[in-house]
Protein backbone atom coordinates (compact mmCIF):
# COMPACT_ATOMS: atom_id res chain seq x y z
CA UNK A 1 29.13 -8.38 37.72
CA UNK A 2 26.23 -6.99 39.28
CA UNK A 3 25.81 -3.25 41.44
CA UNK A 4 23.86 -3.34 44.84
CA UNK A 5 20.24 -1.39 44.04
CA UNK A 6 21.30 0.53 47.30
CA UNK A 7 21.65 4.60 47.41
CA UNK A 8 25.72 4.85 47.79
CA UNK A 9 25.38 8.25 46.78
CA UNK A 10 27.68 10.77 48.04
CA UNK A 11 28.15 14.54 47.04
CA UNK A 12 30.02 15.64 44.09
CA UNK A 13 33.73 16.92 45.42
CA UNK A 14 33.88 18.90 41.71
CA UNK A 15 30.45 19.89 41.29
CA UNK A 16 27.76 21.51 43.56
CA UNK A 17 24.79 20.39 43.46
CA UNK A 18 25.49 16.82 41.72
CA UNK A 19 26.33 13.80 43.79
CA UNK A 20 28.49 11.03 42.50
CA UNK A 21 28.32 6.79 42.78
CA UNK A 22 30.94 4.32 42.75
CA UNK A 23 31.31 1.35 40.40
CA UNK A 24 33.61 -1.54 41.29
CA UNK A 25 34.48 -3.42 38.01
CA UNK A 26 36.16 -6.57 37.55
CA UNK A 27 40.15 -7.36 37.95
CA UNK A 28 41.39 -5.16 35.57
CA UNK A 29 42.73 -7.35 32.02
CA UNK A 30 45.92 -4.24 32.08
CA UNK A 31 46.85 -5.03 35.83
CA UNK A 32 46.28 -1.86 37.09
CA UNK A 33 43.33 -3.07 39.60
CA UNK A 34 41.60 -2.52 41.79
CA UNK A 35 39.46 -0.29 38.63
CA UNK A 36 36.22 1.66 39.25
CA UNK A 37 34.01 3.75 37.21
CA UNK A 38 31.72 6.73 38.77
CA UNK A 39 28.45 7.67 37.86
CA UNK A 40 27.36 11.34 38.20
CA UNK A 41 24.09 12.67 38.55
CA UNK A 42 21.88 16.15 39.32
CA UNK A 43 21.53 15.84 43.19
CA UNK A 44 17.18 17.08 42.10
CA UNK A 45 17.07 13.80 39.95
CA UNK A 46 17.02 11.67 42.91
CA UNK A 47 14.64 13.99 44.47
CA UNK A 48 12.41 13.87 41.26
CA UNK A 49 12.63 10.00 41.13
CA UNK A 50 11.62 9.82 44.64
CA UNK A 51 8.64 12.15 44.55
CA UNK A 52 7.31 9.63 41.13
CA UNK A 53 7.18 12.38 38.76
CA UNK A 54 7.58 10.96 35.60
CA UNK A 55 10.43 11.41 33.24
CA UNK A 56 10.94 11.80 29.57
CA UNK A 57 13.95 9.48 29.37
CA UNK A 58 17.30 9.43 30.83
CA UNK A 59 20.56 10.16 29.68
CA UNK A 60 24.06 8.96 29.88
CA UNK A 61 26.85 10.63 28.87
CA UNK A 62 30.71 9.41 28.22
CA UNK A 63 33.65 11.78 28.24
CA UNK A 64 36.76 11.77 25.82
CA UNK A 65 40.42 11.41 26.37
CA UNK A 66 41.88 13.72 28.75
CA UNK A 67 38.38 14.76 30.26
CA UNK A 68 35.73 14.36 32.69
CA UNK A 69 32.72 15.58 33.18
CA UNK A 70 32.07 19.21 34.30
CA UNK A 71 29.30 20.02 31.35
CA UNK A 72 26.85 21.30 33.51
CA UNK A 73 25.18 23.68 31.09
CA UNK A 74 24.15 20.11 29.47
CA UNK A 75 22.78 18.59 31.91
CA UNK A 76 20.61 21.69 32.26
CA UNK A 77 19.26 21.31 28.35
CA UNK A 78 18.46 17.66 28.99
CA UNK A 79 16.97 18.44 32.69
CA UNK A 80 14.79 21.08 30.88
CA UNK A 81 13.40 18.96 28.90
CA UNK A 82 12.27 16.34 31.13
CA UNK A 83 15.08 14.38 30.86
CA UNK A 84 17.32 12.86 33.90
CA UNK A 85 20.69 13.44 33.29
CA UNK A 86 23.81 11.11 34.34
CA UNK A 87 27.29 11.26 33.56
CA UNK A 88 30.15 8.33 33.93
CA UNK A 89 34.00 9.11 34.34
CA UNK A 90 34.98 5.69 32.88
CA UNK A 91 37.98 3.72 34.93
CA UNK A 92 41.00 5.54 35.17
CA UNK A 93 39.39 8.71 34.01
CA UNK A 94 38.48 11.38 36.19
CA UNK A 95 37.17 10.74 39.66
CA UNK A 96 38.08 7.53 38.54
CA UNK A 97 41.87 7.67 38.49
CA UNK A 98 43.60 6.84 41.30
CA UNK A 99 47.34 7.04 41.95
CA UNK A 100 48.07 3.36 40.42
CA UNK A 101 46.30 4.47 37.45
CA UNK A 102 47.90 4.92 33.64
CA UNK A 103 45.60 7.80 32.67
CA UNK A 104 43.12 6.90 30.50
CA UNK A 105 44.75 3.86 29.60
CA UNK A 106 43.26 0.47 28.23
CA UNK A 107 44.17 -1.36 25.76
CA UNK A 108 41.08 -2.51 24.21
CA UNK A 109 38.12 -0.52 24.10
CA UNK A 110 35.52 -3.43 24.86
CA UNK A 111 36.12 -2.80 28.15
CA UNK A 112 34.38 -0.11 28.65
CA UNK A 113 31.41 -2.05 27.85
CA UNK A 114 31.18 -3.23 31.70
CA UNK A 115 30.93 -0.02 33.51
CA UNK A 116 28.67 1.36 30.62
CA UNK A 117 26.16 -1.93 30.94
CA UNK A 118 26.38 -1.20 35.08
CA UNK A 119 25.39 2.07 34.40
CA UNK A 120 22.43 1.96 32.29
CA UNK A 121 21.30 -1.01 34.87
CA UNK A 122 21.57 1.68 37.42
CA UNK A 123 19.54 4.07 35.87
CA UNK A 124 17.14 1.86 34.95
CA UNK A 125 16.86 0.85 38.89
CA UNK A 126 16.16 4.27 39.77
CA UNK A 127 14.27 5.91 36.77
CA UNK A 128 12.27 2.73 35.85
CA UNK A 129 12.99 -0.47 33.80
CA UNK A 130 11.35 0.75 30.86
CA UNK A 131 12.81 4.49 30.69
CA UNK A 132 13.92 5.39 27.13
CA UNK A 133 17.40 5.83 26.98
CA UNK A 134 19.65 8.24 25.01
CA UNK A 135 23.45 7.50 24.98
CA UNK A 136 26.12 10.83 24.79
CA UNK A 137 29.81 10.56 23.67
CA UNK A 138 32.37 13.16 23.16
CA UNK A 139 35.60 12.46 21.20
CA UNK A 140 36.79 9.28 22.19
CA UNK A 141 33.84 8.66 24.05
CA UNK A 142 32.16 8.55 21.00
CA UNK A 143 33.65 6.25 18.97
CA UNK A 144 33.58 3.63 22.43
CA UNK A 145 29.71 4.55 22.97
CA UNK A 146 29.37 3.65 18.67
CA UNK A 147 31.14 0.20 19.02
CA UNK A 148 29.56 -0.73 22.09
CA UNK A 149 25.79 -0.12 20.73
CA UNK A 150 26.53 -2.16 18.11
CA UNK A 151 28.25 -5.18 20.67
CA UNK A 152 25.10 -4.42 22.56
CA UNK A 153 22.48 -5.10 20.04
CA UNK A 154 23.72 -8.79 19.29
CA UNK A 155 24.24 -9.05 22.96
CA UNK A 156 21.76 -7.90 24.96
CA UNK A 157 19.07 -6.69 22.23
CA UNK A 158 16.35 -6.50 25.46
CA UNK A 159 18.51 -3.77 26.74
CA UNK A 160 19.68 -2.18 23.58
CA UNK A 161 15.70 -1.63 22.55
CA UNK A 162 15.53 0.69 25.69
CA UNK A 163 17.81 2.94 23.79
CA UNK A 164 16.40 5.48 21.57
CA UNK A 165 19.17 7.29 20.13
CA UNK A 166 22.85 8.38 20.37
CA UNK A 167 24.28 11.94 20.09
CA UNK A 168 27.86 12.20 19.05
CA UNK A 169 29.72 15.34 19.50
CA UNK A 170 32.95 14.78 17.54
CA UNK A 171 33.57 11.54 17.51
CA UNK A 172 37.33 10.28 17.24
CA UNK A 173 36.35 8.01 14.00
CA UNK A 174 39.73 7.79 12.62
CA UNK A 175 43.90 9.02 13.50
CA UNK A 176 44.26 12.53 12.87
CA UNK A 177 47.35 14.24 10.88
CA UNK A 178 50.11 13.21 7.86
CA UNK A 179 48.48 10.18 6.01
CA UNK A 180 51.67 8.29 6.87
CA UNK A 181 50.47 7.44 10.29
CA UNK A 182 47.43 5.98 8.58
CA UNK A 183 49.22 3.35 6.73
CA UNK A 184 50.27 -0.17 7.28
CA UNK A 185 53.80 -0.41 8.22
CA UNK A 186 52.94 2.34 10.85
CA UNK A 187 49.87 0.43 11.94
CA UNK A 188 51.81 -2.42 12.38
CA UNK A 189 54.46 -0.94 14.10
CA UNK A 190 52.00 0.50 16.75
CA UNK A 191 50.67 -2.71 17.32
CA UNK A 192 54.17 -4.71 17.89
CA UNK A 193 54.77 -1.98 20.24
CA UNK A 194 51.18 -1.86 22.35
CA UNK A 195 52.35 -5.79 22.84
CA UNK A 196 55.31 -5.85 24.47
CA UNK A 197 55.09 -2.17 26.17
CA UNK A 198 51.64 -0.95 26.24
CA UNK A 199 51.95 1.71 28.85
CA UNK A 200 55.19 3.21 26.65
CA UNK A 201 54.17 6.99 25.83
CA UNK A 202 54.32 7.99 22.04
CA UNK A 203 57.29 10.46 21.48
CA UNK A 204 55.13 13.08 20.62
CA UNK A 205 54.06 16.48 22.60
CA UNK A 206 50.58 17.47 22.50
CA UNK A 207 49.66 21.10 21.67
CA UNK A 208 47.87 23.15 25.08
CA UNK A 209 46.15 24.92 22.09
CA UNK A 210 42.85 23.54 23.08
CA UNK A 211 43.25 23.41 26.64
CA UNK A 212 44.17 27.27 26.60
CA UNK A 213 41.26 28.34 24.35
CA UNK A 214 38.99 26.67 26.94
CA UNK A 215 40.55 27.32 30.60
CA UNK A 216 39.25 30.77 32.49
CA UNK A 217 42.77 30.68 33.20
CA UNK A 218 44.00 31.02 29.70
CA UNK A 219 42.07 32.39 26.99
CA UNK A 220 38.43 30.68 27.73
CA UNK A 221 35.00 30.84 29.82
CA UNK A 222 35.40 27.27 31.49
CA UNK A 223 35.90 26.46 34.95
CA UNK A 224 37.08 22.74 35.74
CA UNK A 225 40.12 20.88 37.38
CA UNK A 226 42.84 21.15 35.22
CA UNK A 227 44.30 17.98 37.41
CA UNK A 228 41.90 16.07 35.58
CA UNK A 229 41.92 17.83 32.25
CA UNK A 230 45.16 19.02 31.80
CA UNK A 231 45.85 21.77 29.74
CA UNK A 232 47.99 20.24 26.98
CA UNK A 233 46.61 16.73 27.98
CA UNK A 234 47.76 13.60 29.41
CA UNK A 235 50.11 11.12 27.75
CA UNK A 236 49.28 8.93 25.17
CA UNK A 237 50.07 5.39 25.26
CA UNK A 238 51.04 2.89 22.40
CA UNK A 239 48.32 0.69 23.75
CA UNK A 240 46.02 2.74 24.31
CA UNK A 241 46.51 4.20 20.71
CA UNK A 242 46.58 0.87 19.70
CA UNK A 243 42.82 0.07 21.07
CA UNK A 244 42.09 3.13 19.38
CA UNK A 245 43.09 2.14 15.96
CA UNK A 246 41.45 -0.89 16.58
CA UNK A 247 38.15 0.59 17.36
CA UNK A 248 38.30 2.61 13.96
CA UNK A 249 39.08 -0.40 11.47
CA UNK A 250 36.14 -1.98 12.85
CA UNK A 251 33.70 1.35 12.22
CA UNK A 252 35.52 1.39 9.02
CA UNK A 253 33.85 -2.07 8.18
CA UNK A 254 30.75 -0.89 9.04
CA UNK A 255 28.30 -1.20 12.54
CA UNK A 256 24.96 -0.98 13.01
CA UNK A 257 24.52 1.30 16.38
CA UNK A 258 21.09 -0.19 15.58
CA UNK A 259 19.06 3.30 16.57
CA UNK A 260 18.99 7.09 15.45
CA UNK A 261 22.05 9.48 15.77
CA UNK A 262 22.79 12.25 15.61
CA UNK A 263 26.68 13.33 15.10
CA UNK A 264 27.34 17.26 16.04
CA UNK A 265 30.94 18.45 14.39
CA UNK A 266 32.97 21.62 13.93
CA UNK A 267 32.83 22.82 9.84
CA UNK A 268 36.94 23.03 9.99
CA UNK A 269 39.86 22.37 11.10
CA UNK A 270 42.78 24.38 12.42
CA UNK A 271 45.84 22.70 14.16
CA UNK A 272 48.42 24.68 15.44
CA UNK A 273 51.36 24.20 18.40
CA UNK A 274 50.35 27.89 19.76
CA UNK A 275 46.70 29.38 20.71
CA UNK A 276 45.47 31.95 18.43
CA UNK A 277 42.09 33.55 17.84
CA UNK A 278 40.97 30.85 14.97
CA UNK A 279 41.40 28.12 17.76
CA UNK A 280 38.59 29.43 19.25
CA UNK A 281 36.13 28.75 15.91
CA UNK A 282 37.34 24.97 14.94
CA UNK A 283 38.07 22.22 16.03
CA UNK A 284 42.00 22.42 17.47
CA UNK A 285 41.77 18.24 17.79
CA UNK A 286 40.17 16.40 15.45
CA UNK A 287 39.88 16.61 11.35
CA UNK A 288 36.37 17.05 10.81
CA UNK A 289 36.43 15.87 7.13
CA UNK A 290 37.30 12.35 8.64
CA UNK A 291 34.17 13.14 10.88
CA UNK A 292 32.15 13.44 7.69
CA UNK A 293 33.35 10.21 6.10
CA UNK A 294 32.93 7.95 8.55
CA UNK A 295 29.84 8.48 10.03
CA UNK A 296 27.84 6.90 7.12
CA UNK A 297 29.55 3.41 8.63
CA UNK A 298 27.36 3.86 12.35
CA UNK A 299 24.29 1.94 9.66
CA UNK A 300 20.93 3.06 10.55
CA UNK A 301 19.61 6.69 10.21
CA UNK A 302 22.67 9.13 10.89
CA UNK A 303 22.55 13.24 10.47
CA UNK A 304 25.61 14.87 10.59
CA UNK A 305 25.55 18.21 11.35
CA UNK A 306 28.50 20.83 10.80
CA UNK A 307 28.43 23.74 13.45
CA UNK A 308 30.08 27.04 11.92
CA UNK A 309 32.76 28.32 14.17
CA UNK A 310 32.57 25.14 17.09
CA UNK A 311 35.09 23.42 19.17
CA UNK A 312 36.44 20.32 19.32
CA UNK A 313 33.59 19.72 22.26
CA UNK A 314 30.82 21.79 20.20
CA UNK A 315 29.40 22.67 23.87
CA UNK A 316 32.24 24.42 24.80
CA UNK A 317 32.22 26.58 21.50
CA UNK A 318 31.56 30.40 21.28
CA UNK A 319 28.22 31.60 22.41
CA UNK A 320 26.79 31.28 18.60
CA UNK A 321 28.19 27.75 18.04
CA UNK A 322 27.16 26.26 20.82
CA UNK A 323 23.45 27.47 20.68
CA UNK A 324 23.17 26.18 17.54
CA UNK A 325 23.95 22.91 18.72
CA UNK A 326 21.92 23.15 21.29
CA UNK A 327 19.35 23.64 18.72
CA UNK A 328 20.10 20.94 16.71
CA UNK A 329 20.02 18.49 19.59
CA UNK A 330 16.30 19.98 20.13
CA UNK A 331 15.43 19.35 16.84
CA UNK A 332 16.32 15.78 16.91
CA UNK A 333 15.06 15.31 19.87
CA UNK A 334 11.55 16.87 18.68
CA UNK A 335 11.85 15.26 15.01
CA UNK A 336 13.58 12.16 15.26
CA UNK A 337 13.46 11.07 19.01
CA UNK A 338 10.08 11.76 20.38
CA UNK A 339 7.84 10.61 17.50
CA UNK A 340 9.61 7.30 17.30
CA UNK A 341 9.34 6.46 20.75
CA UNK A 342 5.57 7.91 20.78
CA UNK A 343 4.63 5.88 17.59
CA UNK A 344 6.39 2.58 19.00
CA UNK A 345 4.92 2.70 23.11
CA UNK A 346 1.60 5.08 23.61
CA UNK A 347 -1.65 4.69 21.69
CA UNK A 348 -2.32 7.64 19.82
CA UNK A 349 -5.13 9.01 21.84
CA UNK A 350 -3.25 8.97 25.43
CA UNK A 351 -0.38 11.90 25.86
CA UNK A 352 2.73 10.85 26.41
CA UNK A 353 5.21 10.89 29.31
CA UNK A 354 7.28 12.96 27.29
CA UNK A 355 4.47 15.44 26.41
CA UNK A 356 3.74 16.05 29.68
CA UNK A 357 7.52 17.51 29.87
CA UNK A 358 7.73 19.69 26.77
């Protein structure tokens, strides 16, 4: 499926200052169609593009479950640095969701890869053909963005050599909690479930612990639309778990993202049904040591890097944690990013686009 080269931008209902496009995608495989996507950008970047000032690279970045994009303080870091900066609420996420919609729901993950591939096309369209790309996930956005580099690679390697690298801010890499729900029989039993009732919610409430430690209306600095990101999250489906599950047996195999990343997580852990002051300096979702095992299986050259005291969503941490990350993702950038790309497309004696920026 192919997206018109035409503006269809309109402004951003949830953000000043950004403007948003929509996707249309393909019947939907779950039968919840008619499915879009929407693809968020700085309102200057078209601007910028327009007026033929050169660009660093661009960058796209994918959400997790129960979330959207709001992160404007990263779209400033990238922005800063000569990047453009796009976001993507995937189908039924977001400004994606519409009333017919199963939140967040799919049950395989592979389909994401449509409204990802229209989006770098897009970009491309407007920044240039040959822009470097860097690729963003969060959470569950990370572990789609990981298995879809490596899909991409065998399947489009012309477009996967535009990428340059991938930044993963705690990626979902495997199922969180008692080791029981790790094992076969339960495994199993998800799956028999996912195929005869897919959109049937698991019996299990999830904690607001997270959502509260974030929300200016709780105990947290962040303003967004809590109709979107709920504060103790949407429902979670048996198919959607299932895809899930899925996804992680095949990272546990081993992929090849086939380029540079760099995976930002929290140095503990701390679950709990209630908010306290320790939510605020870990991560309240995820377990971090599964974090640390599994990101040796993206192949390639991975850094993992635990921040002291972050988040779930290391930029949304405390002021300390989340500058540090910050400065990690300039270091790569600096270390790992730039000097491949220079080495690989400029002759040593020209500057580089990207030197012009920094």
């Amino acid at each position: 499926m192919s997206v018109s080269t035409g503006t269809g931008w309109q402004p951003d209902r949830f953000l000043d200052h950004y403007q948003l496009r929509t996707i249309p995608l393909s019947d939907d495989p779950d039968g919840e169609s008619p499915v879009t996507a929407t693809l968020i950008r700085r309102a200057e970047t078209g601007a910028r593009i327009a007026g033929h000032r050169p660009v660093a690279g661009a960058v796209l970045y994918v959400h997790g479950f129960t979330d959207y994009f709001f992160h404007e303080p990263l779209a400033d870091f990238f922005t800063d640095r000569g990047y453009a900066f796009y976001a993507i609420d995937l189908r039924k996420c977001g400004r994606s969701r519409e009333a017919h919609h199963t939140a967040h729901f799919t049950t395989d993950l592979a389909r994401y890869d449509e409204e990802l591939g229209l989006a770098l096309a897009l970009i491309a369209d407007e920044v240039g053909a040959d822009t470097r790309m860097i690729i963003a996930g969060h959470s569950t956005g990370g572990l789609i963005t990981a298995l879809w580099l490596d899909r991409l690679r065998e399947q489009n390697p012309d477009r996967h050599a535009l990428v340059d690298g991938l930044l993963l801010n705690s990626p979902w890499f495997d199922l969180q909690g008692d080791a029981v729900l790790r094992t076969l029989p339960v495994t199993m039993l998800i799956k028999a479930i996912a195929a005869v009732s897919p959109t049937r919610v698991i019996p299990q409430e999830l904690s607001s612990a997270y959502g509260e430690s974030l929300h200016e209306s709780a105990y947290g600095e962040w303003t967004y639309d809590l109709a979107l990101k709920p504060m103790g999250g949407f429902p979670v489906t048996f198919g959607f778990l299932n895809a899930v599950r899925s996804g992680q047996r095949h990272l546990h195999h081993g992929i090849d993202v086939g380029t540079p990343t760099l995976v930002l997580r929290s140095d503990k852990t701390h679950f709990a049904k209630t908010y306290s002051a320790s939510t605020d300096r870990a991560d309240a979702v995820l377990d971090v040591r599964q974090i640390a095992r599994w990101s040796g299986c993206l192949g390639g050259r991975v850094s993992t890097v635990p921040i002291p005291d972050a988040r779930h969503d290391v930029f949304l941490s405390v002021t300390h944690a989340r500058e540090q990350a910050y400065r990690e993702v300039d270091t790569w950038l600096t270390h790992t990013i730039r000097p491949a790309t220079d080495s690989s497309d400029t002759d040593a004696s020209e500057p580089t686009r990207k030197e012009s920026f920094l």
